[in-house]
C-alpha atoms as a PDB file:
ATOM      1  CA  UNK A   1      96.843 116.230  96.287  1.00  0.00           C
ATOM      2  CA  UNK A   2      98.078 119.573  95.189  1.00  0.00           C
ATOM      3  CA  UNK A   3      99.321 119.567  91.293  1.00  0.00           C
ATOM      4  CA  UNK A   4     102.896 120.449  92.614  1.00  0.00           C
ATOM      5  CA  UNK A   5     102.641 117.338  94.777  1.00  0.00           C
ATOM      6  CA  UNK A   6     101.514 115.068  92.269  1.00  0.00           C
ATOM      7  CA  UNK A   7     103.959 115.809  89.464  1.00  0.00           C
ATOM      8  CA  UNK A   8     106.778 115.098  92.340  1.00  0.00           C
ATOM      9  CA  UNK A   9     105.246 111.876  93.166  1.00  0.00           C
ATOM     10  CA  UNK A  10     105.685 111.028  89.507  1.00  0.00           C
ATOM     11  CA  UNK A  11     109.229 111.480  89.498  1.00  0.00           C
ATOM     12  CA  UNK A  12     109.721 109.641  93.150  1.00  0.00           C
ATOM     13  CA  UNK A  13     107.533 106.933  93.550  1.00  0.00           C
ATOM     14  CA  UNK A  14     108.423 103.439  92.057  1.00  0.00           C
ATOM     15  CA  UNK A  15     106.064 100.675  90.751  1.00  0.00           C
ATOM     16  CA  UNK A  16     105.196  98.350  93.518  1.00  0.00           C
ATOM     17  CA  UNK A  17     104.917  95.262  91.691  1.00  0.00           C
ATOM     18  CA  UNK A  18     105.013  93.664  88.158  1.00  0.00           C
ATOM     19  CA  UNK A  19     107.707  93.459  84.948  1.00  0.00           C
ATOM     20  CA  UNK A  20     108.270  96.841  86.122  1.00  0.00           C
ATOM     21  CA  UNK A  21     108.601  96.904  89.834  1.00  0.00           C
ATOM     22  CA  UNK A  22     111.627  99.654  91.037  1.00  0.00           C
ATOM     23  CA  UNK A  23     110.608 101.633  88.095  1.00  0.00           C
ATOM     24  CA  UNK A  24     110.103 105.342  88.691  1.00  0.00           C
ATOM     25  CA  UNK A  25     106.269 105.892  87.464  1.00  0.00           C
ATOM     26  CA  UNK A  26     107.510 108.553  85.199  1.00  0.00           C
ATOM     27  CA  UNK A  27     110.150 106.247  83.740  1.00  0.00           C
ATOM     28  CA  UNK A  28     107.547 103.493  82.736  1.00  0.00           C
ATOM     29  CA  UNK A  29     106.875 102.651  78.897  1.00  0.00           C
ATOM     30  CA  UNK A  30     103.929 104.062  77.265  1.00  0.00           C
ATOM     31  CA  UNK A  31     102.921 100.455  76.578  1.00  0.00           C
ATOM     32  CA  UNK A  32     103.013  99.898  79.704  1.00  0.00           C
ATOM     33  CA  UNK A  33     100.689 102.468  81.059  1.00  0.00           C
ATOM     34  CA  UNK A  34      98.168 101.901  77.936  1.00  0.00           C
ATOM     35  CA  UNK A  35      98.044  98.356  79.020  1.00  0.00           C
ATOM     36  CA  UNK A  36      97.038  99.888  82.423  1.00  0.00           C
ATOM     37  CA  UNK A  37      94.390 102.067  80.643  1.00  0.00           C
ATOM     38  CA  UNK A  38      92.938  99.702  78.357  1.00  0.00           C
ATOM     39  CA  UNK A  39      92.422  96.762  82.062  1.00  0.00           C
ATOM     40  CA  UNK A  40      91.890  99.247  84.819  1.00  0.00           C
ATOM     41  CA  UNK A  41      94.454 101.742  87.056  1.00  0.00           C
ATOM     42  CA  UNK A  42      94.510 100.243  90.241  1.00  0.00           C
ATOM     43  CA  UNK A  43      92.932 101.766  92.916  1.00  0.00           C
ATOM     44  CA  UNK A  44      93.843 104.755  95.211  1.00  0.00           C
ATOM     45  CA  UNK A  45      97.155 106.544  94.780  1.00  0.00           C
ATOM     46  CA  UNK A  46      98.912 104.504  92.939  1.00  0.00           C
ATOM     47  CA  UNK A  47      95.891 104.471  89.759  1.00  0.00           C
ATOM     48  CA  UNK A  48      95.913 108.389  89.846  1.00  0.00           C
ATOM     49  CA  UNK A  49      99.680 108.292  89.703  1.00  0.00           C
ATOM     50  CA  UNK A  50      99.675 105.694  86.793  1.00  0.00           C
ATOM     51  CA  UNK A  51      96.753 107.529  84.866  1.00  0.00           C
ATOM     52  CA  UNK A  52      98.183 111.282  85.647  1.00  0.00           C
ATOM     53  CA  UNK A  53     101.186 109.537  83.424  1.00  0.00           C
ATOM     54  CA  UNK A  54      99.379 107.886  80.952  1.00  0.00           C
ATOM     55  CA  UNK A  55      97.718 111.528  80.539  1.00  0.00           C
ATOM     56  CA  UNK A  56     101.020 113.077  80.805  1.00  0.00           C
ATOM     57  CA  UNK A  57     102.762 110.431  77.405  1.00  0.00           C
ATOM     58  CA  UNK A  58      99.845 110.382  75.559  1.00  0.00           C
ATOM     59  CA  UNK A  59      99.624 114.210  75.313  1.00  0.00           C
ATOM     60  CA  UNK A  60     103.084 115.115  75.001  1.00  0.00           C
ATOM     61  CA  UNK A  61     103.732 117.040  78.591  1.00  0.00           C
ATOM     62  CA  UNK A  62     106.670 114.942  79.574  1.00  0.00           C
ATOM     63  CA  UNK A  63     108.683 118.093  79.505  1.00  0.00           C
ATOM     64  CA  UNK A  64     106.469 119.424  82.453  1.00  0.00           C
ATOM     65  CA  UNK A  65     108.497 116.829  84.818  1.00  0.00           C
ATOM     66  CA  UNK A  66     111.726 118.199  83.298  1.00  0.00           C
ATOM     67  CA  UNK A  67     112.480 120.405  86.245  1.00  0.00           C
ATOM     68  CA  UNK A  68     111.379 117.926  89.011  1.00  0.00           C
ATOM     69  CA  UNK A  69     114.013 114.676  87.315  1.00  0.00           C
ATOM     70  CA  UNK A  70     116.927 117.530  87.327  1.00  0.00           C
ATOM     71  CA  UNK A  71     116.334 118.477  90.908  1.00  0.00           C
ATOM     72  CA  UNK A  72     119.065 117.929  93.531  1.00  0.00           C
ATOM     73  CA  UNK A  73     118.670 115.665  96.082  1.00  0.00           C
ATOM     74  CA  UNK A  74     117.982 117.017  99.639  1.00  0.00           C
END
Protein backbone atom coordinates (compact mmCIF):
# COMPACT_ATOMS: atom_id res chain seq x y z
CA UNK A 1 0.00 0.00 0.00
CA UNK A 2 0.88 3.47 -1.04
CA UNK A 3 1.49 5.95 2.15
CA UNK A 4 -1.57 8.04 0.89
CA UNK A 5 -3.57 4.82 1.04
CA UNK A 6 -2.59 3.76 4.29
CA UNK A 7 -3.09 6.96 6.28
CA UNK A 8 -6.85 6.84 4.68
CA UNK A 9 -7.32 3.39 5.84
CA UNK A 10 -6.52 4.73 9.29
CA UNK A 11 -9.18 7.11 9.34
CA UNK A 12 -11.87 4.52 7.60
CA UNK A 13 -11.42 1.23 8.73
CA UNK A 14 -13.00 0.07 12.10
CA UNK A 15 -11.73 -2.59 14.60
CA UNK A 16 -13.17 -5.91 13.74
CA UNK A 17 -13.50 -7.33 17.03
CA UNK A 18 -12.79 -6.76 20.80
CA UNK A 19 -13.72 -3.88 23.71
CA UNK A 20 -13.22 -1.80 20.78
CA UNK A 21 -15.00 -3.23 17.83
CA UNK A 22 -16.77 -0.14 15.48
CA UNK A 23 -13.89 1.92 16.53
CA UNK A 24 -12.15 3.85 13.77
CA UNK A 25 -8.33 2.53 14.07
CA UNK A 26 -7.26 6.07 14.36
CA UNK A 27 -9.76 6.72 17.14
CA UNK A 28 -8.42 3.79 19.37
CA UNK A 29 -6.64 4.55 22.86
CA UNK A 30 -3.00 4.51 23.04
CA UNK A 31 -3.43 1.80 25.68
CA UNK A 32 -5.03 0.07 23.55
CA UNK A 33 -2.63 -0.17 20.71
CA UNK A 34 0.45 -0.62 23.31
CA UNK A 35 -1.40 -3.57 24.58
CA UNK A 36 -1.35 -4.66 20.87
CA UNK A 37 2.44 -3.94 20.73
CA UNK A 38 3.56 -5.36 23.84
CA UNK A 39 1.19 -9.31 22.64
CA UNK A 40 1.53 -9.19 18.91
CA UNK A 41 -0.40 -7.01 15.86
CA UNK A 42 -2.40 -9.42 14.25
CA UNK A 43 -1.59 -10.52 11.07
CA UNK A 44 -2.01 -9.01 7.53
CA UNK A 45 -3.74 -5.67 7.08
CA UNK A 46 -5.26 -5.18 9.92
CA UNK A 47 -1.52 -5.55 12.20
CA UNK A 48 0.09 -2.93 9.76
CA UNK A 49 -2.93 -0.72 10.26
CA UNK A 50 -2.82 -1.17 14.14
CA UNK A 51 1.11 -0.78 14.29
CA UNK A 52 1.23 2.24 11.53
CA UNK A 53 -1.01 3.82 14.61
CA UNK A 54 0.76 2.76 17.41
CA UNK A 55 3.82 4.43 15.38
CA UNK A 56 1.71 7.29 14.53
CA UNK A 57 0.59 8.06 18.97
CA UNK A 58 3.68 7.14 20.21
CA UNK A 59 5.58 9.70 18.07
CA UNK A 60 3.31 12.48 18.07
CA UNK A 61 2.12 12.54 14.12
CA UNK A 62 -1.54 12.41 14.87
CA UNK A 63 -1.80 15.74 13.20
CA UNK A 64 -0.67 14.02 9.86
CA UNK A 65 -4.39 12.39 9.74
CA UNK A 66 -5.78 15.89 10.40
CA UNK A 67 -6.67 16.50 6.80
CA UNK A 68 -7.98 12.94 6.01
CA UNK A 69 -10.78 13.05 9.55
CA UNK A 70 -11.92 16.68 8.07
CA UNK A 71 -12.52 15.36 4.61
CA UNK A 72 -16.04 15.41 3.11
CA UNK A 73 -17.74 12.50 2.43
CA UNK A 74 -18.08 11.41 -1.27
Amino acid sequence: MKQEEVLEALVTTKMPFGKYKDVLICHLPEGYLVWFQQKGFPQGKLGMLLATMYEIKLNGLEYLLRPLTNKPSH
